[in-house]
C-alpha atoms as a PDB file:
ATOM      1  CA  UNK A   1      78.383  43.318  44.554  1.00  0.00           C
ATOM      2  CA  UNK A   2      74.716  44.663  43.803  1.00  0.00           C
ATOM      3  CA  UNK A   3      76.189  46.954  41.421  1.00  0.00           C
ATOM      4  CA  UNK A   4      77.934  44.054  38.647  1.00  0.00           C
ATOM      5  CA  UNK A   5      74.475  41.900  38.832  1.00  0.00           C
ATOM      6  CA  UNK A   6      73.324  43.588  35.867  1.00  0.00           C
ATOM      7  CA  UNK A   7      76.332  43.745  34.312  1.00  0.00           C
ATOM      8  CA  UNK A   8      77.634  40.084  34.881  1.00  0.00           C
ATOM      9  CA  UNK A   9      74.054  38.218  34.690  1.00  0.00           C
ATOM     10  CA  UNK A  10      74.489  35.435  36.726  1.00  0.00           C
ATOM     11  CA  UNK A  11      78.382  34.958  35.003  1.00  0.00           C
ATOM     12  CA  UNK A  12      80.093  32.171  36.280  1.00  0.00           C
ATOM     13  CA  UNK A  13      83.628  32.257  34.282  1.00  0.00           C
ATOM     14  CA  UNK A  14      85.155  35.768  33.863  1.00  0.00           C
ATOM     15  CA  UNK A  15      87.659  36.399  30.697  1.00  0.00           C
ATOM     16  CA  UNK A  16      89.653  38.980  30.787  1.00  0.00           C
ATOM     17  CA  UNK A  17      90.703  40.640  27.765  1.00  0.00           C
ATOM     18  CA  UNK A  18      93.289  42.917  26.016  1.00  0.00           C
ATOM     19  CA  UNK A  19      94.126  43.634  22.389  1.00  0.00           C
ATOM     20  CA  UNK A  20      97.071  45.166  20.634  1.00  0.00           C
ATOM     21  CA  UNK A  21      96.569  46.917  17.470  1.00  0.00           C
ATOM     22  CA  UNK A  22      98.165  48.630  14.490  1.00  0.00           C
ATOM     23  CA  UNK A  23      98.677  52.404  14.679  1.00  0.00           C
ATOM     24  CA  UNK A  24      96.271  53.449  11.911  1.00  0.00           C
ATOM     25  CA  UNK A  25      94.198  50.679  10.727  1.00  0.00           C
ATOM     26  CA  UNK A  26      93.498  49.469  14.501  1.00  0.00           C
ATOM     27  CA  UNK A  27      93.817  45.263  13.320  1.00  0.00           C
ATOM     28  CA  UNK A  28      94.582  43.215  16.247  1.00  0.00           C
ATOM     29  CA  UNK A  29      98.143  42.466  16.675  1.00  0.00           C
ATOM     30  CA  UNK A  30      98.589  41.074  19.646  1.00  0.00           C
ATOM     31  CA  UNK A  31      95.798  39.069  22.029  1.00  0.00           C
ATOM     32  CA  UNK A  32      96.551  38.674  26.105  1.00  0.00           C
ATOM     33  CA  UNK A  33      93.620  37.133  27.401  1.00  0.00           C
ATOM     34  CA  UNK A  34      93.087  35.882  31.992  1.00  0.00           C
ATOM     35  CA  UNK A  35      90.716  33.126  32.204  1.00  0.00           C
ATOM     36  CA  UNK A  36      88.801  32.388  36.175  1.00  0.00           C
ATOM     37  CA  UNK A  37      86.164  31.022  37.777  1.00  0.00           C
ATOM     38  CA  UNK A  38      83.665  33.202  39.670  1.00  0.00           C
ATOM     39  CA  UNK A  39      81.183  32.452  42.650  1.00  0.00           C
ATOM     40  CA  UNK A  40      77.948  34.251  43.143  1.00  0.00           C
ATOM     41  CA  UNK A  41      79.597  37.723  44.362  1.00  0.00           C
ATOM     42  CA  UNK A  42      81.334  37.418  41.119  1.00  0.00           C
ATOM     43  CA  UNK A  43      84.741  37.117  43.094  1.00  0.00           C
ATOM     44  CA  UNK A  44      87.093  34.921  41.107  1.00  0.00           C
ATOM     45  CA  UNK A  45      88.086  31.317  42.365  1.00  0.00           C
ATOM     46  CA  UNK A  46      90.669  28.985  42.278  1.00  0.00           C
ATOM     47  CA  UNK A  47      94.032  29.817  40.133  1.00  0.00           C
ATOM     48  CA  UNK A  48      93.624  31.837  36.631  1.00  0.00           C
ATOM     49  CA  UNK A  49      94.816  30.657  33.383  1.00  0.00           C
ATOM     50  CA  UNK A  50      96.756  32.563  30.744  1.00  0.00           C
ATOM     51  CA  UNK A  51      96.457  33.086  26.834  1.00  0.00           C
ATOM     52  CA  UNK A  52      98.823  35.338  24.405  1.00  0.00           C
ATOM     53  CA  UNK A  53      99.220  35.238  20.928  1.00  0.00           C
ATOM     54  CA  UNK A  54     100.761  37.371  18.488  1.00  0.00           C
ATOM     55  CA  UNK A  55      98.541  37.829  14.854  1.00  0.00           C
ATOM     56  CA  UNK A  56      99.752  39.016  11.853  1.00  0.00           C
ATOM     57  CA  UNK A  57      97.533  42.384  10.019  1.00  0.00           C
ATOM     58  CA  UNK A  58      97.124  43.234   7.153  1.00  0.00           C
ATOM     59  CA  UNK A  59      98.676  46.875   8.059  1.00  0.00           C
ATOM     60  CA  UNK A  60     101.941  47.443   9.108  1.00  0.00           C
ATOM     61  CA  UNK A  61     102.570  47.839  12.669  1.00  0.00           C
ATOM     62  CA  UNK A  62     103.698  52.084  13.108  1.00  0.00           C
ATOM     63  CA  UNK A  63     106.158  53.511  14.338  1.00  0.00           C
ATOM     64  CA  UNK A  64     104.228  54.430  17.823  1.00  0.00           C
ATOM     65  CA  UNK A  65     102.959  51.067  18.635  1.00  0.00           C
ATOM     66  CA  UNK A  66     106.169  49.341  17.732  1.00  0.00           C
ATOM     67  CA  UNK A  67     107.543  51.817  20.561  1.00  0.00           C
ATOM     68  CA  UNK A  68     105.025  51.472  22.961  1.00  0.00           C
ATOM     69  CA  UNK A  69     104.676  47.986  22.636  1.00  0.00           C
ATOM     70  CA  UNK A  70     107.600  46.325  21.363  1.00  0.00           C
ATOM     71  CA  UNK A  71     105.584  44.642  18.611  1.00  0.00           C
ATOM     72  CA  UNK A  72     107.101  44.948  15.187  1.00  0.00           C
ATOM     73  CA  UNK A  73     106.571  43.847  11.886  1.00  0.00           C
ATOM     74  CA  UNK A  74     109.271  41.553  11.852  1.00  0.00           C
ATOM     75  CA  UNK A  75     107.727  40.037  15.174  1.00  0.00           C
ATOM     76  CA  UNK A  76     104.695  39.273  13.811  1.00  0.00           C
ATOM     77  CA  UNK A  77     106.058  37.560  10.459  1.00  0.00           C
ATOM     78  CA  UNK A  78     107.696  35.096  12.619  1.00  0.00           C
ATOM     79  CA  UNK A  79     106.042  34.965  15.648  1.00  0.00           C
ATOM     80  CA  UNK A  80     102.302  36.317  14.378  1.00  0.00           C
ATOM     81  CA  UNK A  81      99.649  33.928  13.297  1.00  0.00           C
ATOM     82  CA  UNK A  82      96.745  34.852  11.067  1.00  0.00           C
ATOM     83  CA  UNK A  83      93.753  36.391  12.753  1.00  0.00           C
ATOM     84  CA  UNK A  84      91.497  32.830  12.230  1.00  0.00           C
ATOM     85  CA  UNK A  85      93.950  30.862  13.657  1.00  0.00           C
ATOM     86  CA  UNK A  86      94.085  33.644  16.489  1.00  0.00           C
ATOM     87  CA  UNK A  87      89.730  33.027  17.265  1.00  0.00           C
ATOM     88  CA  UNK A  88      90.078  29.247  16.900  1.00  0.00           C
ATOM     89  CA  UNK A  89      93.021  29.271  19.821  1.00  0.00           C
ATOM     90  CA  UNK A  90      91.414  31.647  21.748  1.00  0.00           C
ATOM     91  CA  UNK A  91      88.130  29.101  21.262  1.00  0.00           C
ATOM     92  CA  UNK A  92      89.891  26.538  22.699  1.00  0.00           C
ATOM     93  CA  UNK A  93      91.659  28.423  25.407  1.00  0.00           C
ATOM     94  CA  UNK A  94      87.800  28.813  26.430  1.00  0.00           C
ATOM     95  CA  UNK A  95      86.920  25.146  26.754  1.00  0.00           C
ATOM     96  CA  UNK A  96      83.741  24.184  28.482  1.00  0.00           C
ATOM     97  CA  UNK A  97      83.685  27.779  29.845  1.00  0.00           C
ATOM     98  CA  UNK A  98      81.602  29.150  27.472  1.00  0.00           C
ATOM     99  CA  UNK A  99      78.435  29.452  28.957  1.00  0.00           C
ATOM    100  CA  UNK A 100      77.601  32.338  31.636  1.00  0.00           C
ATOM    101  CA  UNK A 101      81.396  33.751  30.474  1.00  0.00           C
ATOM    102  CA  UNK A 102      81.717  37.451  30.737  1.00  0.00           C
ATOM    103  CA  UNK A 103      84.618  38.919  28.923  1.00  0.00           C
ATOM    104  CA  UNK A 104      85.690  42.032  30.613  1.00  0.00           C
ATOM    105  CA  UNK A 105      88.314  44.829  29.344  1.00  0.00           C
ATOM    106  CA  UNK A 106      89.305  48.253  29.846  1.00  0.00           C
ATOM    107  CA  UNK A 107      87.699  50.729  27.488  1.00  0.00           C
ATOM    108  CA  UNK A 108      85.866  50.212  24.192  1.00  0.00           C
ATOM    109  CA  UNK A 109      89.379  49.895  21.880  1.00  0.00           C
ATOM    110  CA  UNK A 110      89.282  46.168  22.465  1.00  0.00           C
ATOM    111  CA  UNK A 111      85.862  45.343  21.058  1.00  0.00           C
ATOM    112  CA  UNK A 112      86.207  47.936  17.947  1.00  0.00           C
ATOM    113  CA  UNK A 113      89.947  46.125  17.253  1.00  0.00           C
ATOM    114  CA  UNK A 114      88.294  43.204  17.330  1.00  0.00           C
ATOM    115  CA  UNK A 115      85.533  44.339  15.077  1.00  0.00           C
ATOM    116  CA  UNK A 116      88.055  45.660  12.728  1.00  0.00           C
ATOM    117  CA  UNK A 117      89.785  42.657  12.242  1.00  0.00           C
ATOM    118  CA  UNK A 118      86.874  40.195  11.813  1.00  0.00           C
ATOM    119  CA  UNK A 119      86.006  42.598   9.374  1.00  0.00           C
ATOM    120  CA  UNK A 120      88.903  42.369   7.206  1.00  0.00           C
ATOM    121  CA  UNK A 121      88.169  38.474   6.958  1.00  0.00           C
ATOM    122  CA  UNK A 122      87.733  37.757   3.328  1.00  0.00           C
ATOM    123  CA  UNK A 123      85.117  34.621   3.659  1.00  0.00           C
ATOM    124  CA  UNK A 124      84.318  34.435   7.286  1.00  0.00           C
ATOM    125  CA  UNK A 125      83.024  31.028   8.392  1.00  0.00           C
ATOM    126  CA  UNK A 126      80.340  30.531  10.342  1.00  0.00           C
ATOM    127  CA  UNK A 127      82.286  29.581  13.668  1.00  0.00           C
ATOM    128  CA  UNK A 128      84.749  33.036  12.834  1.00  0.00           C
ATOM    129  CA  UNK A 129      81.336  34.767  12.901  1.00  0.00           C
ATOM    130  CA  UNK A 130      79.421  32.958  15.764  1.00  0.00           C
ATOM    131  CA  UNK A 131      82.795  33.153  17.848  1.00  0.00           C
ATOM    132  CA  UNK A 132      83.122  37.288  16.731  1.00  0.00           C
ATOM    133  CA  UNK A 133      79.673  37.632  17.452  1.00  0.00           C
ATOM    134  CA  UNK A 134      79.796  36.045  20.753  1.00  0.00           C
ATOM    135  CA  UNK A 135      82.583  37.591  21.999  1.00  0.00           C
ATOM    136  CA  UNK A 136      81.321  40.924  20.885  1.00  0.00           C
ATOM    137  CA  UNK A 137      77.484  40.335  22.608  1.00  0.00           C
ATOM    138  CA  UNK A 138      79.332  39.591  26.407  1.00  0.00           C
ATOM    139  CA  UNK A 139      81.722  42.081  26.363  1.00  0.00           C
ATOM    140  CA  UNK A 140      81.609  44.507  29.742  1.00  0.00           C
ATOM    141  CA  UNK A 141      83.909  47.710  29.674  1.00  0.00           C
ATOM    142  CA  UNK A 142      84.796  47.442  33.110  1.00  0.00           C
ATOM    143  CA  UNK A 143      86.533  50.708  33.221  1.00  0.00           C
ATOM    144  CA  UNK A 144      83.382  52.643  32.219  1.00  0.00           C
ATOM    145  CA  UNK A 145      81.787  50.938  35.030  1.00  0.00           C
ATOM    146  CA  UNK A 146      84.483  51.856  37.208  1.00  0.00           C
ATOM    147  CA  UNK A 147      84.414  55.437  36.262  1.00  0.00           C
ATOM    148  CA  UNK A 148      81.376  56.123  37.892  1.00  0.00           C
ATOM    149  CA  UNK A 149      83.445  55.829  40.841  1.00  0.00           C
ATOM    150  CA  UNK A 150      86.863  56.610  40.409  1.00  0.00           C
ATOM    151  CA  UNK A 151      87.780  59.419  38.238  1.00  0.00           C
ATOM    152  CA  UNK A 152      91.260  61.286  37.529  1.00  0.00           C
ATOM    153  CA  UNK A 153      91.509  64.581  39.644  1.00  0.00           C
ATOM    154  CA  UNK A 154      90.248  66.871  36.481  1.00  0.00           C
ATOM    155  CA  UNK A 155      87.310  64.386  36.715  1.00  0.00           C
ATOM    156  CA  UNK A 156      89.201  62.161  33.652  1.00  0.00           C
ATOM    157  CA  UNK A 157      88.452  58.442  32.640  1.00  0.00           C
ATOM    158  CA  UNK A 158      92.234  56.876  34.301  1.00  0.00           C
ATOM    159  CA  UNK A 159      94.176  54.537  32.620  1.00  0.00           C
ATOM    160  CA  UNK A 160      94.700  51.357  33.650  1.00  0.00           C
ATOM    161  CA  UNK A 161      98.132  52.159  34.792  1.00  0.00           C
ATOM    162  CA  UNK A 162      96.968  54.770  37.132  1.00  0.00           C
ATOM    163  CA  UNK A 163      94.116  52.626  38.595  1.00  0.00           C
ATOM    164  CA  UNK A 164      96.758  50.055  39.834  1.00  0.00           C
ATOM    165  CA  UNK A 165      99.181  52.389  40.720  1.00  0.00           C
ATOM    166  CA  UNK A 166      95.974  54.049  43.040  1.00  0.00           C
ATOM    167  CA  UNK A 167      94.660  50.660  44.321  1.00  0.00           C
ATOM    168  CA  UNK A 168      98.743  50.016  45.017  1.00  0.00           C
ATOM    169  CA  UNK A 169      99.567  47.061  42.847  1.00  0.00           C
ATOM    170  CA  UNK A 170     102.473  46.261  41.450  1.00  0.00           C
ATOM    171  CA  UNK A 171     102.962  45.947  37.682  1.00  0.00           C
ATOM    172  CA  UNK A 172     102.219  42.255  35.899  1.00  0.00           C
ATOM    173  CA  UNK A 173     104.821  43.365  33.641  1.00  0.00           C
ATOM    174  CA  UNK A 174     106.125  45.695  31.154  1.00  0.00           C
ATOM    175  CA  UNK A 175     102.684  47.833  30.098  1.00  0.00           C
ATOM    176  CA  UNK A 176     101.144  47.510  26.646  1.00  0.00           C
ATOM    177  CA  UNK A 177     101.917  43.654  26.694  1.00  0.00           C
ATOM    178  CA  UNK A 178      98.574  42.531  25.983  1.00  0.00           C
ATOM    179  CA  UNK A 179      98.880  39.538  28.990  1.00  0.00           C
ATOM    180  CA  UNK A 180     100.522  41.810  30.913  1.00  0.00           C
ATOM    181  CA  UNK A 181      97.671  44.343  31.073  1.00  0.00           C
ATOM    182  CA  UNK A 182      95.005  41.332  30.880  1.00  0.00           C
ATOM    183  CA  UNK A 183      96.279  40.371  34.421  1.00  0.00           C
ATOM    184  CA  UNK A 184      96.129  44.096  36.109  1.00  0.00           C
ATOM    185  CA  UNK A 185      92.679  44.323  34.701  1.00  0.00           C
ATOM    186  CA  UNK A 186      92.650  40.722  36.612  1.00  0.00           C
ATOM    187  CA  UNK A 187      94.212  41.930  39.889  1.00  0.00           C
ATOM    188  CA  UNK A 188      92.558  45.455  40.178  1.00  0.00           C
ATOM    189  CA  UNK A 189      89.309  43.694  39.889  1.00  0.00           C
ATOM    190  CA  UNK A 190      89.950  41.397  42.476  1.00  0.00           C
ATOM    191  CA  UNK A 191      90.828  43.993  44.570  1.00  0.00           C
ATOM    192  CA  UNK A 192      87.689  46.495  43.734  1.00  0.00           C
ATOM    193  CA  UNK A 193      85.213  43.160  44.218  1.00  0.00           C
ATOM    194  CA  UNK A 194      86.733  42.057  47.453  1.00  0.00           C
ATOM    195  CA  UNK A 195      87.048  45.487  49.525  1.00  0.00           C
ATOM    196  CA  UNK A 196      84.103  48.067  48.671  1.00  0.00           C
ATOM    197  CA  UNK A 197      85.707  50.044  50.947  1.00  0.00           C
ATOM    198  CA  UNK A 198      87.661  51.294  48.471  1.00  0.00           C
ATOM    199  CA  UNK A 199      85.196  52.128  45.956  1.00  0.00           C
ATOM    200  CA  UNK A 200      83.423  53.810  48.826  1.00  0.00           C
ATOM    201  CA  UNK A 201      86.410  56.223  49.983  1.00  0.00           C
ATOM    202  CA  UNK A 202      86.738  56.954  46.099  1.00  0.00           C
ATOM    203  CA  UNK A 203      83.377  57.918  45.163  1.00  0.00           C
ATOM    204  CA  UNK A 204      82.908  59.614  48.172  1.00  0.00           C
ATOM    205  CA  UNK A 205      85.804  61.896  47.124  1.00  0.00           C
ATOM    206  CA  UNK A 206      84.178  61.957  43.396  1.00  0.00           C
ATOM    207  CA  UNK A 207      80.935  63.581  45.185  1.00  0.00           C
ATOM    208  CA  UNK A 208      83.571  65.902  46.868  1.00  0.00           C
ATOM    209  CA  UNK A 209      85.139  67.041  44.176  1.00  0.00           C
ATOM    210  CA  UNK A 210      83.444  66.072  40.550  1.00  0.00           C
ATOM    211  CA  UNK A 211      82.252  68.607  38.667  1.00  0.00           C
ATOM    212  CA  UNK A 212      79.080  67.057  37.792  1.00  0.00           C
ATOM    213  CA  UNK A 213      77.531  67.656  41.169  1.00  0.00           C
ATOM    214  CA  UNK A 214      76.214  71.142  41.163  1.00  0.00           C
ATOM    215  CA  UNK A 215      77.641  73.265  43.246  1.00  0.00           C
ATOM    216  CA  UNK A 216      74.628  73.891  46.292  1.00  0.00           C
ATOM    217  CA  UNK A 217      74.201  70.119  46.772  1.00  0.00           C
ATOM    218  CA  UNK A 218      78.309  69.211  46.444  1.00  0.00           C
ATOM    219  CA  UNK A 219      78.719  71.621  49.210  1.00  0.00           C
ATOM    220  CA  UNK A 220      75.912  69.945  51.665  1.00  0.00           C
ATOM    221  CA  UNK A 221      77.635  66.427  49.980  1.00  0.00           C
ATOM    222  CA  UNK A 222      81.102  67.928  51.582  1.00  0.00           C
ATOM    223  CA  UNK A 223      79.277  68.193  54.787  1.00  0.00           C
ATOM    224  CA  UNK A 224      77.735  65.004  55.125  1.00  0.00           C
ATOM    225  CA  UNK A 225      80.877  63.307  54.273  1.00  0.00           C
ATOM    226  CA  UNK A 226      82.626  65.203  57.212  1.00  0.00           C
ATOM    227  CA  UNK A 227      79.997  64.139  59.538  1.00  0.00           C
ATOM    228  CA  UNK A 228      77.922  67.729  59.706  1.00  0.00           C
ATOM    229  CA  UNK A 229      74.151  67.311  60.646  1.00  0.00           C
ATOM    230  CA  UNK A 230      71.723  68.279  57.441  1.00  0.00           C
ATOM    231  CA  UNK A 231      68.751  69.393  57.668  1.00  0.00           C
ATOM    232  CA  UNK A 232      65.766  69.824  54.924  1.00  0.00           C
ATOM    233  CA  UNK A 233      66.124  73.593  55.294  1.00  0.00           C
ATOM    234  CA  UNK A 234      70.092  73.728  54.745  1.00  0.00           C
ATOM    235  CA  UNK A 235      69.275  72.417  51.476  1.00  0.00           C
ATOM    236  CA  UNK A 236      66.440  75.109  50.826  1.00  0.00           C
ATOM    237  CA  UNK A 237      69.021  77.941  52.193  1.00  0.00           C
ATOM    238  CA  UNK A 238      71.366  76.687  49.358  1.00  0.00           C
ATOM    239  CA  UNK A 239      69.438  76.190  46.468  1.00  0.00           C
ATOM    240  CA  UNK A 240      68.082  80.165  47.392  1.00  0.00           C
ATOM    241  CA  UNK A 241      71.701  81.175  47.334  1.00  0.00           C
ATOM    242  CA  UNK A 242      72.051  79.391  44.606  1.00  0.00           C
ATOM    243  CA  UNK A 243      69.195  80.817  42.425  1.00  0.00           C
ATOM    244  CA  UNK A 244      69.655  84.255  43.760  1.00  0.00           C
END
């Protein structure tokens, strides 16, 4: 897709991400992470591979996230590992794939967790900070990106939930499990790569009905899409209206 070349850069391995965090500090709690190879669309190849880990923060969980998630505190004391051990797994999850990786997630919350965390680190190393930094530099918010198509009905940013439930995928899992979400971010992309049809039917019906078109042109939009003729001077009739 013309549209992810400047985005993905020639990417050849495609990482995608999710975090878990507390409820006030915003620490990473949780990491759910889809590894997969890519060809020169930037479809993905061959079978994906899986990461989760559960990392211990230096806040407690809350109340809401505990209930959302199903992460507690007593989870991560016996489950959680510290937030180094976390990069140096998720390091080796990577492998060779390193170069032209993009990591992809949904929304900014995943970088700024990140962030957050790294910046708790007491003495850093210089892998924590290379790794942090890297991570960080090729990170893609796929769901702004997506937004420019596909938009709630009152013209909102969706959730992830809502995307799949629109593009008609069933659930990974229970939501807010960090993998879980890692592989509908997976699956909805594969879907929205694969069949621009969709992403054409969708914006199409964002021109239609987004209040960011003005009004004279989202009416001659309307008619286009419904197969009217237009003509130079329909648009000069409506901008005259319009300015009346």
């Amino acid at each position: 897709m013309e549209l992810l070349k400047k985005l993905l850069e020639d990417a050849r391995h495609l990482l995608f991400l999710d975090f878990e965090g507390t409820q006030y500090s915003h620490e990473v709690i949780a990491v759910g992470a889809v590894l997969v190879d890519c060809d020169e669309n930037y479809i993905p190849t061959g079978e994906p591979s899986s990461f989760k880990c559960y990392v211990k923060a230096n806040d407690r969980v809350g109340p809401l996230v505990s209930t959302m998630t199903g992460i507690s505190d007593s989870l991560l004391e016996k489950e959680g590992v510290d937030f180094s051990t976390a990069l140096t797994d998720l390091n080796l999850f990577l492998a060779n794939r390193s170069p032209k990786l993009k990591v992809l997630t949904y929304g900014n919350q995943d970088k700024k967790m990140l962030l957050t965390s790294f910046s708790k680190l007491a003495n850093p190393s210089k892998f924590q900070t290379d790794f942090v930094n890297y991570l960080s530099r090729n990170t893609i918010d796929i769901g702004t990106f997506i937004s420019r198509f596909l938009r709630g009905k009152k013209n909102e940013f969706i959730s992830l939930i809502h995307l799949r439930d629109f593009l008609k995928l069933e659930p990974s899992g229970q939501a807010h499990d960090p993998l879980v979400d890692s592989l509908d971010l997976y699956h909805i992309y594969q879907v929205l790569v694969s069949r621009k049809e969709i992403l054409i039917g969708a914006y199409k019906n964002l021109l239609k009905t987004s209040s960011l078109v003005p009004s004279p042109i989202r009416k001659l939009v309307c008619d286009l899409i419904d197969g009217k003729d237009i003509k130079a001077s329909d648009l000069d009739l409506a901008l005259e209206i319009y300015f009346a």
